[in-house]
N, C-alpha and C. Protein backbone atom coordinates (compact mmCIF):
# COMPACT_ATOMS: atom_id res chain seq x y z
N UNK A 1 -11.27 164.03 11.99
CA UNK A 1 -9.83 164.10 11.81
C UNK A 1 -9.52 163.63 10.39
N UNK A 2 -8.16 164.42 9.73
CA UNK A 2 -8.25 163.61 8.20
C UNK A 2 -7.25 162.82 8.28
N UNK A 3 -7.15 161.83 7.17
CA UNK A 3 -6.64 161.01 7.16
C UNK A 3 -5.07 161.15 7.54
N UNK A 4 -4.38 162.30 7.11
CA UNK A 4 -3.26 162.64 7.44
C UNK A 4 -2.88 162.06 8.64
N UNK A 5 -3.48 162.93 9.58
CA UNK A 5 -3.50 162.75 10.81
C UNK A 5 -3.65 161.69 11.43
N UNK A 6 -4.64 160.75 11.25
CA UNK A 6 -4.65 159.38 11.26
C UNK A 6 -3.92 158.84 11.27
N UNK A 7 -2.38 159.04 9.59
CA UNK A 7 -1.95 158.52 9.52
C UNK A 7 -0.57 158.41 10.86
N UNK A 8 -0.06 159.99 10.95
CA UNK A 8 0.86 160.25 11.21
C UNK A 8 0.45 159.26 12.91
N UNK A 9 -0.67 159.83 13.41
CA UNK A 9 -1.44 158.90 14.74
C UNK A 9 -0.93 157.49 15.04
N UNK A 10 -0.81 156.91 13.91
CA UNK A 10 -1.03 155.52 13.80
C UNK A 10 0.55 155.37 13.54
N UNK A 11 1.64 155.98 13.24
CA UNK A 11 3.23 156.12 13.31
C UNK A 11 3.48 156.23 14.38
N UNK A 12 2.78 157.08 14.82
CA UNK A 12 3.43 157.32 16.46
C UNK A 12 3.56 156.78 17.18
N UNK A 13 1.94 155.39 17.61
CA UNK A 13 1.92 154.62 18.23
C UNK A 13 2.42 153.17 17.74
N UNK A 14 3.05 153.04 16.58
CA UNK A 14 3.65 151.94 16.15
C UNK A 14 4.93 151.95 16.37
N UNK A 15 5.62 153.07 16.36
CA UNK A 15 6.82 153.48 17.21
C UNK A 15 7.08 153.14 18.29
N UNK A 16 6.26 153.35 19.17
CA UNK A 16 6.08 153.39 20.45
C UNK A 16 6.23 151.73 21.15
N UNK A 17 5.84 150.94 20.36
CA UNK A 17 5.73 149.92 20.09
C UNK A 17 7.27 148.84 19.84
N UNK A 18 7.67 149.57 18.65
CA UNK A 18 8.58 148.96 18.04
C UNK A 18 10.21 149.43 17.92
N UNK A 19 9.63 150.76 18.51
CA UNK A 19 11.60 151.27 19.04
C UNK A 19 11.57 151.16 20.67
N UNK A 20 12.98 150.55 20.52
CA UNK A 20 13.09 150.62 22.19
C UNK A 20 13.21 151.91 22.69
N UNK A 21 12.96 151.34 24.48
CA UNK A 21 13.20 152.90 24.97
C UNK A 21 14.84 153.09 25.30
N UNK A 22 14.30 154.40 25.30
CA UNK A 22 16.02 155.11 25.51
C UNK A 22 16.66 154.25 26.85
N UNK A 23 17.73 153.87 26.59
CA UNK A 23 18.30 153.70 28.47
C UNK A 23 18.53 154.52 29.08
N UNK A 24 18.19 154.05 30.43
CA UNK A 24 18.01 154.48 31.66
C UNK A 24 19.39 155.06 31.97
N UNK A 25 19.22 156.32 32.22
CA UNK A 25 20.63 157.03 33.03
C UNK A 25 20.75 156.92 34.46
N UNK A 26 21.87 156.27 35.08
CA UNK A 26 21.86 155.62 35.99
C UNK A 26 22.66 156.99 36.67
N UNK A 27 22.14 157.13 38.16
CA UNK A 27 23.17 158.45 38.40
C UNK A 27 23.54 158.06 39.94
N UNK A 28 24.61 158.54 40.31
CA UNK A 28 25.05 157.76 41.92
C UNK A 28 24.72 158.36 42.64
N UNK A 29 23.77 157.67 43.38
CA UNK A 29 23.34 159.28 45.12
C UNK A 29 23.45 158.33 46.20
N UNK A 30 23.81 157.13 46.09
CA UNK A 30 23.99 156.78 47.71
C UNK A 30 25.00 155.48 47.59
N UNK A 31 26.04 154.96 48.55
CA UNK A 31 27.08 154.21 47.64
C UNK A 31 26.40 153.34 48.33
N UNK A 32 25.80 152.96 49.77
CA UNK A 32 25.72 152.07 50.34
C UNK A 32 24.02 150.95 49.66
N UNK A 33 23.35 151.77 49.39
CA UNK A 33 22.36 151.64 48.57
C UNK A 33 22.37 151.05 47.47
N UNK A 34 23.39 151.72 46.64
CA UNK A 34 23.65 150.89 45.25
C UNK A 34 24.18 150.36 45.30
N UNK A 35 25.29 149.44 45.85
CA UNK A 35 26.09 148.82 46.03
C UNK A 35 25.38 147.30 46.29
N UNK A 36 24.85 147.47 47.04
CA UNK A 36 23.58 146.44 47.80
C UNK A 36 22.65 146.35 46.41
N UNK A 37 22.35 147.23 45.56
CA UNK A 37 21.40 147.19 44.37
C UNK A 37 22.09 146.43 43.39
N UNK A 38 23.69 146.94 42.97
CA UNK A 38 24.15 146.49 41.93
C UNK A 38 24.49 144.45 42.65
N UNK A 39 25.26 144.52 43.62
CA UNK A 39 25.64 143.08 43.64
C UNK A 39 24.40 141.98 43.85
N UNK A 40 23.13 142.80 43.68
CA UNK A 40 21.74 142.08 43.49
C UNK A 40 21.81 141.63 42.06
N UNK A 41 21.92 142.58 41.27
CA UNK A 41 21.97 142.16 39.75
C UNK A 41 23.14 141.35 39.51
N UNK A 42 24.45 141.62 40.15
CA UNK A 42 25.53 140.63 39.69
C UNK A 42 24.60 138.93 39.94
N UNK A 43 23.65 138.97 41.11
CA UNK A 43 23.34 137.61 41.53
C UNK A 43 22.50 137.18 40.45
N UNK A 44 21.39 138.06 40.10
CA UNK A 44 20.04 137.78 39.58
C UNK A 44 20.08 137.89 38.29
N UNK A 45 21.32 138.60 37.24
CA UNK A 45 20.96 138.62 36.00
C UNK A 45 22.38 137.72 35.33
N UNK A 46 22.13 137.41 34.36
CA UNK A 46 22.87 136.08 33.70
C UNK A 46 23.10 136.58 32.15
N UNK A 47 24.29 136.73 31.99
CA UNK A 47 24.56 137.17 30.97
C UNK A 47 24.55 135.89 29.92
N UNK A 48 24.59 135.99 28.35
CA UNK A 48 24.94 134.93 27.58
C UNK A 48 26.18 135.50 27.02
N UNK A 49 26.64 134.41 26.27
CA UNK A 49 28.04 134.45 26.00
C UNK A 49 28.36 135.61 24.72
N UNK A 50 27.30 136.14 24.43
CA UNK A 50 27.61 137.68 23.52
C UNK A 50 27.75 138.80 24.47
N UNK A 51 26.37 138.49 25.34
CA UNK A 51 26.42 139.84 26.42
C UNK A 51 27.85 139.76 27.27
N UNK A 52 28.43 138.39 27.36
CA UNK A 52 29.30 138.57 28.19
C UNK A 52 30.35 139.19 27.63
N UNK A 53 30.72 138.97 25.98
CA UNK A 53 31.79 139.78 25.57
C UNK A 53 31.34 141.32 25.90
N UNK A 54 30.55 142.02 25.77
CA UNK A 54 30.31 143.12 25.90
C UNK A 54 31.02 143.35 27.04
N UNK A 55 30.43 142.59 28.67
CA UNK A 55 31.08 142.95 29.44
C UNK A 55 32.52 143.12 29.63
N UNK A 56 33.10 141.88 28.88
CA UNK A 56 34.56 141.57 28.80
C UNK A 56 35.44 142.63 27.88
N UNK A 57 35.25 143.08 27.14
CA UNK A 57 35.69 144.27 26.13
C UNK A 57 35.42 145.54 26.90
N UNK A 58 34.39 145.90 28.12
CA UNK A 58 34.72 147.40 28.38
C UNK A 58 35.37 147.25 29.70
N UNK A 59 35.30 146.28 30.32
CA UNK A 59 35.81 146.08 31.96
C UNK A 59 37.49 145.01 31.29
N UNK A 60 37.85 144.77 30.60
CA UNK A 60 39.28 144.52 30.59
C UNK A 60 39.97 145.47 30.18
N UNK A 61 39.37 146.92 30.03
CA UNK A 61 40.09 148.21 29.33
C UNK A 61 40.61 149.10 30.90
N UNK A 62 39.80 148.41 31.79
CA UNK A 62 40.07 149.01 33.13
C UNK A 62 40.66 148.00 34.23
N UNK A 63 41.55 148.68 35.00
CA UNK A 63 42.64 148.09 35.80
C UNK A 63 41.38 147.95 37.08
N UNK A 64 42.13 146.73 37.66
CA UNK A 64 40.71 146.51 39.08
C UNK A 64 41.28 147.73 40.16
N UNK A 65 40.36 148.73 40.67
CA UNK A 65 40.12 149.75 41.58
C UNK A 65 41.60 149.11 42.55
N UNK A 66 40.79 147.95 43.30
CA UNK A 66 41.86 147.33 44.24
C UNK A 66 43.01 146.49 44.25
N UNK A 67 43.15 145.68 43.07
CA UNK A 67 44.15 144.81 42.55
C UNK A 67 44.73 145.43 40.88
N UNK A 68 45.19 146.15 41.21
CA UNK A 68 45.41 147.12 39.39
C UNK A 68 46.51 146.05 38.33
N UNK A 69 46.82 144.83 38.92
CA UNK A 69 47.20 144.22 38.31
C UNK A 69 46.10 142.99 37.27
N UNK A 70 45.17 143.12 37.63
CA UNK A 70 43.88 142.39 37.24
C UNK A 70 42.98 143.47 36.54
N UNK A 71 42.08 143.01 35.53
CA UNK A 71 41.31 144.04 35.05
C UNK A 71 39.98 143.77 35.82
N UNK A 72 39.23 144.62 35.61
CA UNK A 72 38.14 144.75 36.41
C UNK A 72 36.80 143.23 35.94
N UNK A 73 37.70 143.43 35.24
CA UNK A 73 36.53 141.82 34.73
C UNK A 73 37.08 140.83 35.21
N UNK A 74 37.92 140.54 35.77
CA UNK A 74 38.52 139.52 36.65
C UNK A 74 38.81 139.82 37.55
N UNK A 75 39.71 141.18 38.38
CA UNK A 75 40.09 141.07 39.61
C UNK A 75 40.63 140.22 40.13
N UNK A 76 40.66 139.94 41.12
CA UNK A 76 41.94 139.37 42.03
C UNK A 76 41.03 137.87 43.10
N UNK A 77 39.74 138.61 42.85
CA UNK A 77 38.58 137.72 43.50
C UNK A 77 37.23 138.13 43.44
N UNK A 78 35.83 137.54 43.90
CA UNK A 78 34.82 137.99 43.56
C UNK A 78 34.75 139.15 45.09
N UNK A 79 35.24 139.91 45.23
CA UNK A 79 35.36 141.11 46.32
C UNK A 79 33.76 141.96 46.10
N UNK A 80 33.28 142.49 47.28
CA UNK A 80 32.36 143.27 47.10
C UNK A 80 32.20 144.31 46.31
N UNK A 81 33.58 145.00 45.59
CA UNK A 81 33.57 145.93 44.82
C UNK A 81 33.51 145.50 43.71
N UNK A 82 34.02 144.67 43.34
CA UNK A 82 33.90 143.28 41.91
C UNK A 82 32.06 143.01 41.65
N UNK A 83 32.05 142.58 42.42
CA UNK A 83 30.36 142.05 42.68
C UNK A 83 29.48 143.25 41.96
N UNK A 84 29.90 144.61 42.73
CA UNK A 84 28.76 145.66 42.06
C UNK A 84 29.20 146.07 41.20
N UNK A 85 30.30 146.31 40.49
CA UNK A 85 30.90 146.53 39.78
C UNK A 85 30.20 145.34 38.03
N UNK A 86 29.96 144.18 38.21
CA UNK A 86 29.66 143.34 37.62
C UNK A 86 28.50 143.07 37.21
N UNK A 87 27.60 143.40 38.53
CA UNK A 87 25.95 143.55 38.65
C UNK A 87 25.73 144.86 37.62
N UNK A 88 26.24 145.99 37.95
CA UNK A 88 26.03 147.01 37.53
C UNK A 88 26.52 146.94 35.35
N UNK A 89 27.44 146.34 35.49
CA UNK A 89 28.02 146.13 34.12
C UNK A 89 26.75 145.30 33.14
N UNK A 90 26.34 144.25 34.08
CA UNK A 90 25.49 143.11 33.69
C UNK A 90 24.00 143.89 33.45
N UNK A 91 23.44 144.81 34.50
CA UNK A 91 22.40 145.29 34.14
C UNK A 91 22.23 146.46 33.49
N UNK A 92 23.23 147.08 33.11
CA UNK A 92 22.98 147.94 31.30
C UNK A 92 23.63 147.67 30.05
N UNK A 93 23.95 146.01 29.90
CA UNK A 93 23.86 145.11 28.66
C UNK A 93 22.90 144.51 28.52
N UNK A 94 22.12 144.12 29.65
CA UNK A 94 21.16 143.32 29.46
C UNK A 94 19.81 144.07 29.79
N UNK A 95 20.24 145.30 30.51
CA UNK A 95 18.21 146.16 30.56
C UNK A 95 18.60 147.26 29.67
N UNK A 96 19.38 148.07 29.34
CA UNK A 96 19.64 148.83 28.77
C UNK A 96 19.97 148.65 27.47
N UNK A 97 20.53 147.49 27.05
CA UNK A 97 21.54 147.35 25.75
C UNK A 97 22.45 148.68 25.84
N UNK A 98 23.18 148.32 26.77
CA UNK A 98 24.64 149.74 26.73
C UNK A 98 26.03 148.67 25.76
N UNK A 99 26.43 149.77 24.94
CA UNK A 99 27.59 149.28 24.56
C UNK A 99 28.77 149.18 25.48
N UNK A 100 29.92 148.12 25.23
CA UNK A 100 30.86 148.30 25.98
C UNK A 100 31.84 149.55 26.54
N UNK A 101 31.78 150.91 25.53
CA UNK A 101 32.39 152.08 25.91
C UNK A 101 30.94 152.93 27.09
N UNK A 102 29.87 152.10 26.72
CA UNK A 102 28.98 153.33 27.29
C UNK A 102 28.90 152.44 29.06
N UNK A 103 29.36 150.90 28.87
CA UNK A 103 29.76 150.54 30.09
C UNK A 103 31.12 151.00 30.72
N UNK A 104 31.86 150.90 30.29
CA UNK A 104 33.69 151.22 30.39
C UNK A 104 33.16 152.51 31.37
N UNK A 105 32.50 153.60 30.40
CA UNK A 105 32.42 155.02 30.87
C UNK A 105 31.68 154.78 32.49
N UNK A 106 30.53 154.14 32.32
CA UNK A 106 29.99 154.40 33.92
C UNK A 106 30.59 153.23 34.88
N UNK A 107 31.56 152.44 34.45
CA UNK A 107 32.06 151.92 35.76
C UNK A 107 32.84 152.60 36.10
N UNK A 108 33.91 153.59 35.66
CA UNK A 108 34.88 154.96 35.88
C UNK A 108 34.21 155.49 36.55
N UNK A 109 32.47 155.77 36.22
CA UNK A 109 32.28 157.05 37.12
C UNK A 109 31.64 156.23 38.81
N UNK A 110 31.28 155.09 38.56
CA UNK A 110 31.25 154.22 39.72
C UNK A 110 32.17 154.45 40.67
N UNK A 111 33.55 154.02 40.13
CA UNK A 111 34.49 154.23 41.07
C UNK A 111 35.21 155.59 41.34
N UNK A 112 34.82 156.04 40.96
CA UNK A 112 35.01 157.53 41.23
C UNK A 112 34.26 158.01 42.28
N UNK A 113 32.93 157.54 42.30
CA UNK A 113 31.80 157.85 43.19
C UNK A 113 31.89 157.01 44.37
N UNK A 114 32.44 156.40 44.14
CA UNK A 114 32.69 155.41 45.53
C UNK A 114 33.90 155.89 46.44
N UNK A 115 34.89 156.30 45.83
CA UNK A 115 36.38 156.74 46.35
C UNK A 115 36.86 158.09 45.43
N UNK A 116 36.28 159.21 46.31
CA UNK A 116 36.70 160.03 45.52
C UNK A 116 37.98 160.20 45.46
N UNK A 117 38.83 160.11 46.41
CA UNK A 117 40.03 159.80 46.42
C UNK A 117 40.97 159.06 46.00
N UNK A 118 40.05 157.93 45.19
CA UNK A 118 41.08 157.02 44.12
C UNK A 118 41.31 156.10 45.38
N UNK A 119 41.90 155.15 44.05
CA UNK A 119 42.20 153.91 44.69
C UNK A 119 44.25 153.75 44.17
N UNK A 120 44.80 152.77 45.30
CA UNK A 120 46.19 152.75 45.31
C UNK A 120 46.22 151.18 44.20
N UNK A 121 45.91 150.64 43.97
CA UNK A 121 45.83 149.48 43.37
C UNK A 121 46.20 148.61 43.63
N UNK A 122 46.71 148.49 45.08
CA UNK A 122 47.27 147.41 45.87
C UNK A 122 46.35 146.99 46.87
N UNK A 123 45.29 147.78 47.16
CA UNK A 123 44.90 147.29 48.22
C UNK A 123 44.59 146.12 49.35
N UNK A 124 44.14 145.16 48.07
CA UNK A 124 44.05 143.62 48.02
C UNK A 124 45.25 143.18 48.79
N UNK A 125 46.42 144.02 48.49
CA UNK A 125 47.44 142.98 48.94
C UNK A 125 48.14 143.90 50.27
N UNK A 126 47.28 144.50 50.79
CA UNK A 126 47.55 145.28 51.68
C UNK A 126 46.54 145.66 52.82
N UNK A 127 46.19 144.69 52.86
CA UNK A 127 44.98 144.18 53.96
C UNK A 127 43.72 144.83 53.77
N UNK A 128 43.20 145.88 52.39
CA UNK A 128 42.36 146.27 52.20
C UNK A 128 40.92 145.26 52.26
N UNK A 129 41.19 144.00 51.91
CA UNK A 129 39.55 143.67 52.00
C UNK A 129 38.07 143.81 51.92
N UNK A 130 38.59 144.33 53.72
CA UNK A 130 37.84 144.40 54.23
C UNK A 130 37.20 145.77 54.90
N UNK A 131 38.29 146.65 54.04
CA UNK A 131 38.07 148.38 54.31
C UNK A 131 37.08 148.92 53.31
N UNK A 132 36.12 149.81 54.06
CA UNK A 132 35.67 150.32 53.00
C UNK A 132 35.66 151.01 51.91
N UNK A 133 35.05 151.19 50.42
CA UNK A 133 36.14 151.41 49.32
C UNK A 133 36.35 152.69 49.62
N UNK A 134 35.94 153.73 50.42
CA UNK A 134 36.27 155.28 50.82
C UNK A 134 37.67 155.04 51.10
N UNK A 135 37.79 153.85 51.66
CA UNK A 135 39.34 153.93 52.50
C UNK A 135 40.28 153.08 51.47
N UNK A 136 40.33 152.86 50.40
CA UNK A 136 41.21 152.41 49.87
C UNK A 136 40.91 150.61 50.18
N UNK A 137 39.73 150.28 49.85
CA UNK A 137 39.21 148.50 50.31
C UNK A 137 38.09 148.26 49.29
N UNK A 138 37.93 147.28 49.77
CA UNK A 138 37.16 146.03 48.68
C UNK A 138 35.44 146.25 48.73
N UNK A 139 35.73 146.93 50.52
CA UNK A 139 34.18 146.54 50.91
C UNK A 139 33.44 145.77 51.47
N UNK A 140 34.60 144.35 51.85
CA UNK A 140 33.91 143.12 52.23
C UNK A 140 34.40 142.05 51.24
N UNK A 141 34.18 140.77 52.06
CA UNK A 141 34.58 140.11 50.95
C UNK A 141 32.93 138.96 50.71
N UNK A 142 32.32 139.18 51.68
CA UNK A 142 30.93 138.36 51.32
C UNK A 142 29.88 139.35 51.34
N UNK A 143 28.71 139.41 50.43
CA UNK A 143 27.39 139.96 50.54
C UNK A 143 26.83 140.40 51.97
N UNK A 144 26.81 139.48 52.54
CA UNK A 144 26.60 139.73 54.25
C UNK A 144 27.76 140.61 54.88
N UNK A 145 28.74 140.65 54.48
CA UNK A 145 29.82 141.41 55.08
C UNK A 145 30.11 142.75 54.53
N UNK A 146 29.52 143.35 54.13
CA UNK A 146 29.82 144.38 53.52
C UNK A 146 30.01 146.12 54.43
N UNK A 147 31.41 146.78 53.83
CA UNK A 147 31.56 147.57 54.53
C UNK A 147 31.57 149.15 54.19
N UNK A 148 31.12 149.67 54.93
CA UNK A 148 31.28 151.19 54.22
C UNK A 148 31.42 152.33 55.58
């Protein structure tokens, strides 16, 4: 082999090395599944106080699904839809490095995928809870309680 080749060889695998990988495109095929996946990561991953602005800059651009008077980075309480919603935010700043618009964008399509029918933004205060988010609800209000 000539050196060329060598060289270009030896780029490739230093690359490989030293650029990250692309992030992971996250795509929704089961709500009850991910839901249970994402409020795993809300538990297990820990943002620091940069990652957290990230979170805080694309989830205060969005009204909470169930309390539309709260942004989704706060909400009304830590509700099961909050939870995955958060997990999910938390694990493509911190496994992905997603920017805050490239988070903003897939918590929209989260809740979209969860209620295709949209949400009323009252729910919270309209005994939603504990309905599942198909029905205009939270989902539960504890990990163990969760509804769909």
């Amino acid at each position: 082999m000539k050196r060329p080749a060598l060289a270009l060889l030896a780029l490739i695998a230093l690359a490989a090395i030293v650029l990250p990988a692309p992030p992971e495109t996250i795509r929704f095929t089961d709500v009850e599944k991910q839901t249970r996946q994402f409020m795993g990561w809300y538990e297990t991953i820990k943002l620091t106080p940069a990652q957290d602005a990230v979170k805080k800059e694309a989830l205060d651009a969005i009204p909470a699904p169930c309390c539309s008077n709260n942004s989704a980075y706060t909400c009304c309480c830590p509700c099961n839809m909050s939870r995955a919603i958060w997990g999910l935010s938390a694990h493509m700043i911190v496994n992905n490095g997603a920017t805050a618009r490239q988070v903003r964008d897939k918590v929209q399509e989260w809740v979209k995928f969860i209620a295709p029918d949209g949400f009323s933004g009252d729910g919270c205060y309209r005994g939603g809870c504990a309905r599942p988010f198909n029905k205009n609800g939270c989902g539960g209000m504890k990990p163990e309680a969760l509804t769909f």
